[in-house]
C-alpha atoms as a PDB file:
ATOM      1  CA  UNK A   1      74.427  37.338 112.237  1.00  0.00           C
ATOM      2  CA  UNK A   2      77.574  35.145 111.598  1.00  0.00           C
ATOM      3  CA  UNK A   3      77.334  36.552 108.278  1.00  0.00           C
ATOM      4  CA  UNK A   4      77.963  40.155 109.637  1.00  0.00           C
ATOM      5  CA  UNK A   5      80.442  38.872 112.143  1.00  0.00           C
ATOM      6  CA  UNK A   6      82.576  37.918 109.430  1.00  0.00           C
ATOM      7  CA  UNK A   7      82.279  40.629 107.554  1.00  0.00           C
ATOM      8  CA  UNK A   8      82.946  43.103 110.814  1.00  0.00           C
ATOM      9  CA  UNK A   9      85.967  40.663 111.105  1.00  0.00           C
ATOM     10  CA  UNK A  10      87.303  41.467 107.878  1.00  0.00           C
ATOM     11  CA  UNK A  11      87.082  45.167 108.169  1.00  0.00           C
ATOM     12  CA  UNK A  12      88.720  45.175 111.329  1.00  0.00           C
ATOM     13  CA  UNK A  13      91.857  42.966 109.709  1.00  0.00           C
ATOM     14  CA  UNK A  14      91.775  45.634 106.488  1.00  0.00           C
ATOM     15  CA  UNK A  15      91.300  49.298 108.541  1.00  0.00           C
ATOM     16  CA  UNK A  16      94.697  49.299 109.578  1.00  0.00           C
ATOM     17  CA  UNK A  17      96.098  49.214 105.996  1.00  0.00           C
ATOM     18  CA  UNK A  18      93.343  52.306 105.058  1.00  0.00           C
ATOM     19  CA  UNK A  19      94.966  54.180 108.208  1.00  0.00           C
ATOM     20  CA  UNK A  20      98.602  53.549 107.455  1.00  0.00           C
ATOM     21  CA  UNK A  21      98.113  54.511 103.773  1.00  0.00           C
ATOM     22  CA  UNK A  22      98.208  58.146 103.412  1.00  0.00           C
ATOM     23  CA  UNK A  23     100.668  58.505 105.865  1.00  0.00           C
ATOM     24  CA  UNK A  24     102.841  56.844 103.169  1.00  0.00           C
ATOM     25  CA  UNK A  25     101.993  58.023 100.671  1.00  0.00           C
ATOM     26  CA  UNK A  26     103.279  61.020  98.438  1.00  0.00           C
ATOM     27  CA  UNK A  27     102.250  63.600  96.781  1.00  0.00           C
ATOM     28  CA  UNK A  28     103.539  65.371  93.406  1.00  0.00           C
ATOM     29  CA  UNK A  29     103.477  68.663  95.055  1.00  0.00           C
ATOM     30  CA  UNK A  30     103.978  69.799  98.140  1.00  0.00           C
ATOM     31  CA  UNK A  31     104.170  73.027  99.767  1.00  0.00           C
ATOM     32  CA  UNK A  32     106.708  74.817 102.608  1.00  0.00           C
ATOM     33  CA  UNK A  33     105.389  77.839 104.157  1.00  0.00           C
ATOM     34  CA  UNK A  34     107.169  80.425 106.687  1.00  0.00           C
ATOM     35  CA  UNK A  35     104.367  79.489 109.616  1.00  0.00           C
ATOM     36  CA  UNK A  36     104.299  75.908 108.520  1.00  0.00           C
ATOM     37  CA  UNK A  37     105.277  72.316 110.599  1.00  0.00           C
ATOM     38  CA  UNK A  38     107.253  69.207 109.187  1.00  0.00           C
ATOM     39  CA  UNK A  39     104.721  67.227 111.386  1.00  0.00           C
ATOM     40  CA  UNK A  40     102.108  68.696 108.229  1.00  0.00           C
ATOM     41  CA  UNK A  41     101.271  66.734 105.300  1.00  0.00           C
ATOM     42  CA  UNK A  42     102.428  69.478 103.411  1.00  0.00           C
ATOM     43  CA  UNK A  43      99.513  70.094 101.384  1.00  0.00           C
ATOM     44  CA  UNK A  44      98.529  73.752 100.522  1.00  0.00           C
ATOM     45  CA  UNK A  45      95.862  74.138 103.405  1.00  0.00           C
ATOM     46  CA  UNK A  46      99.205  72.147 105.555  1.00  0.00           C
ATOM     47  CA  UNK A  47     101.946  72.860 104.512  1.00  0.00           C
ATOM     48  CA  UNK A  48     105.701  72.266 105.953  1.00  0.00           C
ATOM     49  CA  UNK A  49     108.083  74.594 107.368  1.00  0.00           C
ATOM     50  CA  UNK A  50     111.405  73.384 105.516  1.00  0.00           C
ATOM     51  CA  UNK A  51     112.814  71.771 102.234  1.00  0.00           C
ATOM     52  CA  UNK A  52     113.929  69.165 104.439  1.00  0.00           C
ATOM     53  CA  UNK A  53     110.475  68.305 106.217  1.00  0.00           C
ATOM     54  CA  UNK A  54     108.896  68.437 102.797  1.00  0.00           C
ATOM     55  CA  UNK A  55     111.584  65.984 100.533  1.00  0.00           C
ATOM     56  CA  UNK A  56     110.156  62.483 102.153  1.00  0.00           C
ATOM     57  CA  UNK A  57     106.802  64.003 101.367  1.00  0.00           C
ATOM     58  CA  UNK A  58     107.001  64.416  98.070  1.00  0.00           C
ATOM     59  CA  UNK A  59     107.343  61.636  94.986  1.00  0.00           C
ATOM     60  CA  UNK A  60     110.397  61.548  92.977  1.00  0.00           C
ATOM     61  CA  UNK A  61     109.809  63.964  89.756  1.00  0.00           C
ATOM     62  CA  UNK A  62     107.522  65.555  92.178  1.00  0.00           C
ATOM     63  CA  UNK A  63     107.756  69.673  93.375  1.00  0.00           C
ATOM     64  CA  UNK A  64     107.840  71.459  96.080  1.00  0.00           C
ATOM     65  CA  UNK A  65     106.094  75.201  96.014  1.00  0.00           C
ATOM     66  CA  UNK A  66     106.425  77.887  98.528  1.00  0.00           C
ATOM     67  CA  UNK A  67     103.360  79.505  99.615  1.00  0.00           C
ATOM     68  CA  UNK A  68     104.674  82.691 101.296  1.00  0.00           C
ATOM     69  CA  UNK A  69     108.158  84.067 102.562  1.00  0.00           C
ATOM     70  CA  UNK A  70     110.320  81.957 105.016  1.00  0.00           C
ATOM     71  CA  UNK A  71     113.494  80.686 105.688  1.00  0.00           C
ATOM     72  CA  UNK A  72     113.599  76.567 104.580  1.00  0.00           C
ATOM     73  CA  UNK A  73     116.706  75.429 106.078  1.00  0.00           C
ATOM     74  CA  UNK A  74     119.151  73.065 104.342  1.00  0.00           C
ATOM     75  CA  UNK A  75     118.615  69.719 102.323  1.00  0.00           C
ATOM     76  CA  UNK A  76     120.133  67.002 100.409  1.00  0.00           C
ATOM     77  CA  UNK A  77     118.220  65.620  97.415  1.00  0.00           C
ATOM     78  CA  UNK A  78     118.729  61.831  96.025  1.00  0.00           C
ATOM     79  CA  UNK A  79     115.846  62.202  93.269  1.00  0.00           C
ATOM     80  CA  UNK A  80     114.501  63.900  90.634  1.00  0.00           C
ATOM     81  CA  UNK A  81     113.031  66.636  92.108  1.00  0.00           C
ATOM     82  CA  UNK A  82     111.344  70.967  91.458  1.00  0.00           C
ATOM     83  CA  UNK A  83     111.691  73.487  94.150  1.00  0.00           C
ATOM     84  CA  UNK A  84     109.689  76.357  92.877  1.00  0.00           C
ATOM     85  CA  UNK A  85     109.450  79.243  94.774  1.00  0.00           C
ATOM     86  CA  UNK A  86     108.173  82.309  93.333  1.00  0.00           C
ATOM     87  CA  UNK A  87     105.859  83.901  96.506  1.00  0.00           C
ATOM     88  CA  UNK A  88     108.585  86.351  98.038  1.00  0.00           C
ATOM     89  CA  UNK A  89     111.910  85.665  99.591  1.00  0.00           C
ATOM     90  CA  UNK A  90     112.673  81.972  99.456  1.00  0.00           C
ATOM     91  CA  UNK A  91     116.179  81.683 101.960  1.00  0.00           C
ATOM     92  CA  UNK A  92     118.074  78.447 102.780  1.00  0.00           C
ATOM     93  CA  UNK A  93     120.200  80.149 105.448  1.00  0.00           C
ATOM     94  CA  UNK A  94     123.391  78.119 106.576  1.00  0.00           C
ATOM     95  CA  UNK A  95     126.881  78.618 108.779  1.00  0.00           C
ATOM     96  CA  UNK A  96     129.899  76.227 108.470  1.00  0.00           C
ATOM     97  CA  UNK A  97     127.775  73.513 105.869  1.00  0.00           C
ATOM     98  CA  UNK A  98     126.283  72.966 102.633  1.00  0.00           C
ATOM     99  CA  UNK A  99     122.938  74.762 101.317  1.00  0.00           C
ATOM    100  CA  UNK A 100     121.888  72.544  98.918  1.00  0.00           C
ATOM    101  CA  UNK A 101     122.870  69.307  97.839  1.00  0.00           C
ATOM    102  CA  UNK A 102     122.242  67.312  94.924  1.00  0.00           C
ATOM    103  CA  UNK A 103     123.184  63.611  95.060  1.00  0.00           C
ATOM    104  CA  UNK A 104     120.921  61.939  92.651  1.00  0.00           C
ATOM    105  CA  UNK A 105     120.814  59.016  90.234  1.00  0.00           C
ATOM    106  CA  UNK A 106     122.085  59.252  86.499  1.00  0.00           C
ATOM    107  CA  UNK A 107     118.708  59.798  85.259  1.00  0.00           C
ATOM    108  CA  UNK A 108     117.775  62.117  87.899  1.00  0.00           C
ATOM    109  CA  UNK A 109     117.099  65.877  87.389  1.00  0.00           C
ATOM    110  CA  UNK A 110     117.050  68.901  90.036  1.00  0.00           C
ATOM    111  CA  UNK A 111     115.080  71.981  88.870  1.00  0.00           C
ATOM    112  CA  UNK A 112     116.059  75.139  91.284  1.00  0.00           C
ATOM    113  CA  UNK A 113     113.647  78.778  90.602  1.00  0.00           C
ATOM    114  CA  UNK A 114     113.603  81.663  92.803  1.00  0.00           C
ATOM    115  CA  UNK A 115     115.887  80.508  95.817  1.00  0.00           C
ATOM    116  CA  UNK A 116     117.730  83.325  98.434  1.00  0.00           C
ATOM    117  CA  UNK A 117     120.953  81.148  99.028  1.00  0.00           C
ATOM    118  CA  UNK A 118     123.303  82.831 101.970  1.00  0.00           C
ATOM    119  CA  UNK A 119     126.070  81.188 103.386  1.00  0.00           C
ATOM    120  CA  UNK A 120     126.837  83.959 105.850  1.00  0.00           C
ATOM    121  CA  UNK A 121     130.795  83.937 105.318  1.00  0.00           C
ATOM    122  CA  UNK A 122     131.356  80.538 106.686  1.00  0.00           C
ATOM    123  CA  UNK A 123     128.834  77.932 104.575  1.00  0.00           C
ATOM    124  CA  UNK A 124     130.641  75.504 102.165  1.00  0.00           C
ATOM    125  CA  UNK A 125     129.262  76.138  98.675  1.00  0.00           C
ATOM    126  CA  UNK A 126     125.896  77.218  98.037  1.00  0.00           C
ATOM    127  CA  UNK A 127     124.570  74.388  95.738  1.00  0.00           C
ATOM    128  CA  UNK A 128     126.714  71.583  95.477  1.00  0.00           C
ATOM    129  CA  UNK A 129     126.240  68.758  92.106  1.00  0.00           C
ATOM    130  CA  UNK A 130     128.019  65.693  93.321  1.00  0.00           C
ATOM    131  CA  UNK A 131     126.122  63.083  91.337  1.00  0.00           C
ATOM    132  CA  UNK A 132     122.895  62.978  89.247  1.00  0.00           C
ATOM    133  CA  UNK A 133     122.289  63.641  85.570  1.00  0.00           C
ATOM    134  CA  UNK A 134     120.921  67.619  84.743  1.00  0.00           C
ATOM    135  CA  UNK A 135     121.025  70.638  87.287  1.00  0.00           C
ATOM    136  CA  UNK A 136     119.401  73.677  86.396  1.00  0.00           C
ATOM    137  CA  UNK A 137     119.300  76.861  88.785  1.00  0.00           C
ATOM    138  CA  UNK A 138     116.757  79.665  87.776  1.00  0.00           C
ATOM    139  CA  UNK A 139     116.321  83.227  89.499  1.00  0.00           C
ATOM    140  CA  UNK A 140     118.364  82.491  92.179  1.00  0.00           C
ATOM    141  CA  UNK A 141     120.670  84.808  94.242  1.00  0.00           C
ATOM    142  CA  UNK A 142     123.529  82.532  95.985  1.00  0.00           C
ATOM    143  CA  UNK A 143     126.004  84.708  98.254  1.00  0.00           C
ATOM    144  CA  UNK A 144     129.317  84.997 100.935  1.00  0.00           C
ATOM    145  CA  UNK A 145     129.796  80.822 100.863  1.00  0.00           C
ATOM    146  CA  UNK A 146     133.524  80.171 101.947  1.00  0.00           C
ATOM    147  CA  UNK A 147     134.061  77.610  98.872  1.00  0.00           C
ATOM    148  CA  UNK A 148     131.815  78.051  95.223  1.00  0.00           C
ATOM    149  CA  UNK A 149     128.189  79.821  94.892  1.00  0.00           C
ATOM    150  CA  UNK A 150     127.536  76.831  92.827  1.00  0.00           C
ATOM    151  CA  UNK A 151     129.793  74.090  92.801  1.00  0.00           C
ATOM    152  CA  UNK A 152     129.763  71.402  89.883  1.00  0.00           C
ATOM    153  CA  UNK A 153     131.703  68.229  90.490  1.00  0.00           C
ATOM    154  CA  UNK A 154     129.612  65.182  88.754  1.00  0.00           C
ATOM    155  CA  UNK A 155     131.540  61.965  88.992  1.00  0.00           C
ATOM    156  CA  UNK A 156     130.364  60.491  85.290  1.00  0.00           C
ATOM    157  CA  UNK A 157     128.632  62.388  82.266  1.00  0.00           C
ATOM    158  CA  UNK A 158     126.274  65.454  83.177  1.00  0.00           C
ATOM    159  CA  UNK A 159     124.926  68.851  82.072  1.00  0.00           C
ATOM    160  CA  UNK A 160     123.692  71.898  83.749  1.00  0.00           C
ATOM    161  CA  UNK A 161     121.618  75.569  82.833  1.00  0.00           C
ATOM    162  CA  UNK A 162     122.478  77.961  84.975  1.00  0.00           C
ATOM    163  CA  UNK A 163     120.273  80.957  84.217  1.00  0.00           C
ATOM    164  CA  UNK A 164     119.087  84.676  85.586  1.00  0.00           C
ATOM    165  CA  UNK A 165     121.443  84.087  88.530  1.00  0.00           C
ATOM    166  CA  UNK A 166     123.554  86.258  90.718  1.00  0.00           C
ATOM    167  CA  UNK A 167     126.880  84.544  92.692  1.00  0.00           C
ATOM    168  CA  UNK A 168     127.840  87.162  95.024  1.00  0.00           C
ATOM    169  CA  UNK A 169     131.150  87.472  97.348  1.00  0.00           C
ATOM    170  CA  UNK A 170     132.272  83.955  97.284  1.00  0.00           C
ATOM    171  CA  UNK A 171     135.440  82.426  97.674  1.00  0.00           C
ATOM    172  CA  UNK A 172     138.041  82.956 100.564  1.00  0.00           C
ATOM    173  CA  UNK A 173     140.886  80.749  98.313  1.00  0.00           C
ATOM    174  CA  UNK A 174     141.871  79.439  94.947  1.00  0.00           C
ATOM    175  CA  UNK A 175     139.288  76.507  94.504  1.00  0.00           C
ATOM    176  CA  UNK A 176     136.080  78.975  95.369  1.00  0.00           C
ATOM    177  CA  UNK A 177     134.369  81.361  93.209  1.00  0.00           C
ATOM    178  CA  UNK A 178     131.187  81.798  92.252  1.00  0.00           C
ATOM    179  CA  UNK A 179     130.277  78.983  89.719  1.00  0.00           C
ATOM    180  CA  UNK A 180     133.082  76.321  89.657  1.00  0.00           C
ATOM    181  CA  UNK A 181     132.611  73.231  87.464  1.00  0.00           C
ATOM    182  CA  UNK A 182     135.065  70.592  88.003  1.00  0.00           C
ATOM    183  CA  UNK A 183     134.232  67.043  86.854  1.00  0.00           C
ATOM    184  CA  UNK A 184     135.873  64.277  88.818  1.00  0.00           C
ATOM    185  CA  UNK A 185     134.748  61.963  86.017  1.00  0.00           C
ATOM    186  CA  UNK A 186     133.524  62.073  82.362  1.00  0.00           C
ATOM    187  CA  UNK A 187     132.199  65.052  80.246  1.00  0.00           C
ATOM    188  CA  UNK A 188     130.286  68.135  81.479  1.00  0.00           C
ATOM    189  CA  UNK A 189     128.490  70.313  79.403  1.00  0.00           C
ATOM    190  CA  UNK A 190     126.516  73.425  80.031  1.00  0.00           C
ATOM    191  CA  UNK A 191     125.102  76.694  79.416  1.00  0.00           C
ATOM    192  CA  UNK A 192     125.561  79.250  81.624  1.00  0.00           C
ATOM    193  CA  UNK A 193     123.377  82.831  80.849  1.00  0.00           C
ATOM    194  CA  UNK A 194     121.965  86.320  81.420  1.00  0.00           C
ATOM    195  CA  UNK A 195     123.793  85.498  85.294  1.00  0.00           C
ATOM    196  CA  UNK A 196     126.279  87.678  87.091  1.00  0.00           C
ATOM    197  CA  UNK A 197     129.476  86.607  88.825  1.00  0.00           C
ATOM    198  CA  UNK A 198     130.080  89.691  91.471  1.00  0.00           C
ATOM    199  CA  UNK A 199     132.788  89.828  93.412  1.00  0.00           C
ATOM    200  CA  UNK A 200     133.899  86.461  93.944  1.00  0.00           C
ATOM    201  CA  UNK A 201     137.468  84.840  93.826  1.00  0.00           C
ATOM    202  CA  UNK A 202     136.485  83.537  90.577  1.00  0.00           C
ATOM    203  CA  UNK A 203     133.801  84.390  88.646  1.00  0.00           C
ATOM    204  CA  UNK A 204     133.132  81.320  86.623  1.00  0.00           C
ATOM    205  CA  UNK A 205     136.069  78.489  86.374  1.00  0.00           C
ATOM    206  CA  UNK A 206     135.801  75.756  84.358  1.00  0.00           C
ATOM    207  CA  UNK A 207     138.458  73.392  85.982  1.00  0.00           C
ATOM    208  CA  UNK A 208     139.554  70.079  83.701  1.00  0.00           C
ATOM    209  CA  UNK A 209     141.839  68.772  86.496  1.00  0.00           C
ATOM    210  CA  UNK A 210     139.893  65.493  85.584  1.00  0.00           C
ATOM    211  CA  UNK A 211     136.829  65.084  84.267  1.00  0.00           C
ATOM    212  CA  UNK A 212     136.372  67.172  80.990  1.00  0.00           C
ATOM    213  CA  UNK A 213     134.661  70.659  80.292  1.00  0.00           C
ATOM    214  CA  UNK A 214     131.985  71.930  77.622  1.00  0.00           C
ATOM    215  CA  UNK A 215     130.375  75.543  78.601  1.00  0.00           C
ATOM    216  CA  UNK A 216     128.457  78.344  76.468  1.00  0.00           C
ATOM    217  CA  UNK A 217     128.504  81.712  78.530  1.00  0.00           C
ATOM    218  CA  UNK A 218     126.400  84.019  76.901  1.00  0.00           C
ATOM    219  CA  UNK A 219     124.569  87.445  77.790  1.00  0.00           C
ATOM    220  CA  UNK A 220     126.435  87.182  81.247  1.00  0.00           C
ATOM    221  CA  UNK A 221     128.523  89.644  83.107  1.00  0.00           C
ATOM    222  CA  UNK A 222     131.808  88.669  85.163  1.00  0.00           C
ATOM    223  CA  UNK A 223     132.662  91.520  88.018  1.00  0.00           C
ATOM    224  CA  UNK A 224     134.910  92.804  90.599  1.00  0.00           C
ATOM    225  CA  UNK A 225     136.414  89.537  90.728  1.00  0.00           C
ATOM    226  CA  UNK A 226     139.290  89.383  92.943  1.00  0.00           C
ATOM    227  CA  UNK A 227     141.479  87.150  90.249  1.00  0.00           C
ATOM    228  CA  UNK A 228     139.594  86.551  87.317  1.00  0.00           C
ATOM    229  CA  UNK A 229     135.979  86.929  85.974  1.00  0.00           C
ATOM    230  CA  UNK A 230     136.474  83.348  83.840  1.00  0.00           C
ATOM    231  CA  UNK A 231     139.318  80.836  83.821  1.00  0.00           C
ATOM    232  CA  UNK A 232     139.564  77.917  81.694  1.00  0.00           C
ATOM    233  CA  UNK A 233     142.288  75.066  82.638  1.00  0.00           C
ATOM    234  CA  UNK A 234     142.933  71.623  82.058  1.00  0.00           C
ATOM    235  CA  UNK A 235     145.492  68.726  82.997  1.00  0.00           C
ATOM    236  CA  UNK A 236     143.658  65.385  83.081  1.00  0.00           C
ATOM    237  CA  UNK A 237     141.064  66.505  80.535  1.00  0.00           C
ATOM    238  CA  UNK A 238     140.076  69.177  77.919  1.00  0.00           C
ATOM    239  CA  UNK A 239     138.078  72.495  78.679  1.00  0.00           C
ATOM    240  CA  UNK A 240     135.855  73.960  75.862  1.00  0.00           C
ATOM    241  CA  UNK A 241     134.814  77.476  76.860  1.00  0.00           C
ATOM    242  CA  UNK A 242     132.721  79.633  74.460  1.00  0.00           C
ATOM    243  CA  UNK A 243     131.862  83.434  75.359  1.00  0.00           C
ATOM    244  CA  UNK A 244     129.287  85.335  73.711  1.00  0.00           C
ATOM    245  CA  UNK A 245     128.297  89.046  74.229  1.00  0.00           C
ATOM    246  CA  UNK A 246     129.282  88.977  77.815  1.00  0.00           C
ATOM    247  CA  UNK A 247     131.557  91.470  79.619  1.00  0.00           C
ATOM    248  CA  UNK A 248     134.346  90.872  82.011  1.00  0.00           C
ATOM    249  CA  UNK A 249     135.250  94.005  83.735  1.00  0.00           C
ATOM    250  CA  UNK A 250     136.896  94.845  87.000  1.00  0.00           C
ATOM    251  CA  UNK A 251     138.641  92.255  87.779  1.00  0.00           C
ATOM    252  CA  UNK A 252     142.314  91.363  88.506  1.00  0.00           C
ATOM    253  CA  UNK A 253     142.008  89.310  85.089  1.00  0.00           C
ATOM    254  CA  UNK A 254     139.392  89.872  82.918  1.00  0.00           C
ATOM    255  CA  UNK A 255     139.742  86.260  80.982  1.00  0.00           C
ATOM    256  CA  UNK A 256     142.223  83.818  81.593  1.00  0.00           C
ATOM    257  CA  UNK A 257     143.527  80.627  79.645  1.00  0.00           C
ATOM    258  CA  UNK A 258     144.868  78.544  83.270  1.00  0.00           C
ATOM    259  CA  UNK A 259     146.586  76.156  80.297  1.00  0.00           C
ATOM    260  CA  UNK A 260     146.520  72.520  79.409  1.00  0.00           C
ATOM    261  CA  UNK A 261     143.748  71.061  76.860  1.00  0.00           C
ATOM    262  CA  UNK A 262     142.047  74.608  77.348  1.00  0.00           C
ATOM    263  CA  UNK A 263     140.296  76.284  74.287  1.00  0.00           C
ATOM    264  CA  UNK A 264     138.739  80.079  74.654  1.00  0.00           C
ATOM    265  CA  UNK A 265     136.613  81.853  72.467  1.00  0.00           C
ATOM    266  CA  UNK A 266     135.015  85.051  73.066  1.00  0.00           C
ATOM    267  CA  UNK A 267     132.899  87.030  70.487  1.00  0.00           C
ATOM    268  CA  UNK A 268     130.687  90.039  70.829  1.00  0.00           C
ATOM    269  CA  UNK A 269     132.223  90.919  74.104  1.00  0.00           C
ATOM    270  CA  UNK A 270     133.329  93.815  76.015  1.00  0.00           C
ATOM    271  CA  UNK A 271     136.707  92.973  78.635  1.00  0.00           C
ATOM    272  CA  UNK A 272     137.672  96.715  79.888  1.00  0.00           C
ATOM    273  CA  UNK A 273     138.548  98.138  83.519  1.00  0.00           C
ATOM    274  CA  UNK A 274     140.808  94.938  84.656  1.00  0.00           C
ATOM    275  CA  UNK A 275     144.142  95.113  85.504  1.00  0.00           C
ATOM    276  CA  UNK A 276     144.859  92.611  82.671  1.00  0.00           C
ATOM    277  CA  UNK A 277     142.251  92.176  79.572  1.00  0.00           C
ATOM    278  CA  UNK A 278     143.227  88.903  79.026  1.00  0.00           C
ATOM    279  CA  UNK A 279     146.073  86.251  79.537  1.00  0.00           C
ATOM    280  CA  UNK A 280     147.337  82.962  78.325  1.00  0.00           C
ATOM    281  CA  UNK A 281     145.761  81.911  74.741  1.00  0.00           C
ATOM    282  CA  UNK A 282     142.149  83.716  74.119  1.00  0.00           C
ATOM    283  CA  UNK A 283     140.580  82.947  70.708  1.00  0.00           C
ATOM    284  CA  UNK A 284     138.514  86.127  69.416  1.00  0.00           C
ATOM    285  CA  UNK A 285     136.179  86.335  66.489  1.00  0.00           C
ATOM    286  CA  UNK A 286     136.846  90.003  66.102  1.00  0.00           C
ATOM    287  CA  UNK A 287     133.731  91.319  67.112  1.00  0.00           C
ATOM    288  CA  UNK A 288     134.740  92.013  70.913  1.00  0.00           C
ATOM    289  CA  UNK A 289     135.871  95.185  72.522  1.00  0.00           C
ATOM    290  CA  UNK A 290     139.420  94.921  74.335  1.00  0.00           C
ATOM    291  CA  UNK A 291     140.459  98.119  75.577  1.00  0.00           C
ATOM    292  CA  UNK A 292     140.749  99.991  78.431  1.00  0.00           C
ATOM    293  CA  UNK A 293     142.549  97.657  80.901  1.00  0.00           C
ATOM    294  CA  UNK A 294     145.926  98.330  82.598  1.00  0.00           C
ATOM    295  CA  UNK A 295     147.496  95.721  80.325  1.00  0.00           C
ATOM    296  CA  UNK A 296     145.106  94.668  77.537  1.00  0.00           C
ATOM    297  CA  UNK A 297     147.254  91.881  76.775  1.00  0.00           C
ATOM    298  CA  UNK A 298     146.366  90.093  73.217  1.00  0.00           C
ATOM    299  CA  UNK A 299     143.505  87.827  71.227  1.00  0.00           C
ATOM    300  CA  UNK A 300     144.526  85.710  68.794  1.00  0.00           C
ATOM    301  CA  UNK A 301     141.891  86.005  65.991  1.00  0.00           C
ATOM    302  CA  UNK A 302     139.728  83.762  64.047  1.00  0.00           C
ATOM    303  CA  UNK A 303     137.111  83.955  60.911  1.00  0.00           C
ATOM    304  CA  UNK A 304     133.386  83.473  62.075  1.00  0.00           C
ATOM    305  CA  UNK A 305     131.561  80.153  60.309  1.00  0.00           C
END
C-alpha cells in the first residue's frame, strides 16, 4: 500500500508538467482558416483565425498554411518563418498601419506565397523589411498603401526575391511607390522578376541615400507610373541596377538615373509610351527598343561580355 501511495504521490507532483506541456509547445505548421479561433491550437482539424493568433503557435523556421479563404489581419514577425497560402483569397486587410512586418534576426528568413495585401488608401506600406537576413514575396498582390507596396529598409547586409508579384496604386508622395529598397545600413542585393509595378508613384526605386544597392530586374513590367517606372539614386552609397527584357511604359519617366554612385543598365527591353524614355545616365547593351515616347531622351551604349 505505501508502495502505491508513493507512487500515486509522484504522479500527482509530475501531471501538472504533462498538462502544461502542449500548451507550450509548437508546432512546425500551423494553419489559419476564415471560420477559425486564436483560442485553437491551430492544427488542421483547429485551426486559427489570424496570422497573428497563429505566430506564437508556431516554431521558428516553422509555416503557417491557410486552409480556406479569409481575411488574417496584421502581424509582425521576429523569426524565421513560411506563410503559405495557396487555398483562395488570402487578405491581410489594414487602415492607417502596417500589413506585414518583418523584424527578424540576421540569420532569419521570411518566405511570403499567395498573400491579398490591401491597404485601403490609408495603410503604411504593405510589407515592411526592417531587420532580418532574406525576404522573399511570391504570388502576392499588394495594393493602395499610402507609403511603398513593399518597403526594403534592412539596417546591416541583406537580400531579397521578389517574384510573380503585382504592386498596385501606391504612393501618395516622393518616398512611396510600389517596391522601394532603401538600406539604412550595409549592402542589399536582390532580384526582382516576372512582377508588375502598376500605377504607383514609383514603380521600383532603388534609393542609396545610405546603405548601398545591388538589384537584377528581369522579365518585369513598370506601368502607369505617375513619375517613373524605375529610379536608381545614390548619395551615401552606390546603386547597381541591372534591367533585362522588361518594359517601362506609361509613365511620366520611363527609367531614370536620380544621380550619385548610380549605375543603369538595361538590355533586351522595350521603354515606349512615357513622356520621357529615359533621363540622367542609362547604360544600354543595344538590344532594347527606345522609341515612341514624347522625348526619348538618350542611352549611352555598351558591348555585351
Amino acid at each position: 500500500m505505501r508502495r502505491i501511495a508513493l507512487a500515486a504521490l509522484a504522479f500527482g507532483l509530475f501531471l501538472p508538467f504533462l498538462a502544461s506541456a502542449p500548451a507550450n509547445a509548437q508546432a512546425t505548421r500551423t494553419w489559419v482558416s476564415g471560420v477559425g479561433d486564436d483560442a485553437n491550437p491551430c492544427s488542421r482539424t483547429a485551426p486559427c483565425k489570424t496570422f497573428a493568433g497563429a505566430i506564437s503557435k508556431t516554431a521558428a523556421a516553422g509555416e503557417i498554411n491557410c486552409l480556406d479563404p479569409g481575411g488574417f489581419g496584421a502581424v509582425t514577425i521576429t523569426k524565421s518563418l513560411t506563410i503559405s497560402c495557396e487555398a483562395g483569397t488570402a487578405g491581410v486587410l489594414v487602415a492607417g498601419t502596417n500589413a506585414i512586418i518583418f523584424a527578424g534576426a540576421a540569420t532569419d528568413y521570411l518566405f511570403l506565397k499567395g498573400l491579398d495585401i490591401e491597404g485601403l488608401g490609408s495603410g503604411l506600406s504593405g510589407i515592411v523589411f526592417n531587420t532580418g537576413g532574406f525576404l522573399h514575396v511570391e504570388d502576392c498582390v499588394i495594393r493602395r498603401f499610402t507609403g511603398a507596396g513593399i518597403l526594403i529598409q534592412p539596417n546591416a547586409n541583406a537580400s531579397f526575391e521578389i517574384n510573380r508579384t503585382t504592386v498596385f496604386s501606391n504612393g501618395s508622395g516622393a518616398t512611396g511607390g510600389g517596391i522601394r529598397i532603401v538600406p539604412s545600413a550595409g549592402t542589399t542585393k536582390g532580384v526582382i522578376e516576372r512582377t508588375v509595378a502598376d500605377r504607383n508613384v514609383f514603380g521600383i526605386a532603388a534609393d542609396a541615400s545610405n546603405g548601398s544597392v545591388s538589384v537584377s530586374v528581369r522579365d518585369s513590367t513598370m506601368t502607369g507610373n505617375s513619375l517613373a517606372g524605375l529610379v536608381g539614386t545614390a548619395s551615401a552609397g552606390t546603386a547597381l541596377v541591372m534591367v533585362s527584357r522588361s518594359e517601362a511604359s506609361n509613365n511620366t519617366t520611363g527609367i531614370q538615373n536620380g544621380g550619385g554612385s548610380t549605375t543603369i543598365r538595361v538590355g533586351q527591353s522595350v521603354i515606349t509610351a512615357n513622356t520621357t524614355g529615359v533621363s540622367g545616365t542609362v547604360t544600354s547593351y543595344v538590344t532594347n527598343q527606345l522609341d515612341g515616347n514624347t522625348s526619348d531622351g538618350t542611352m549611352a551604349t555598351t558591348a555585351q561580355h
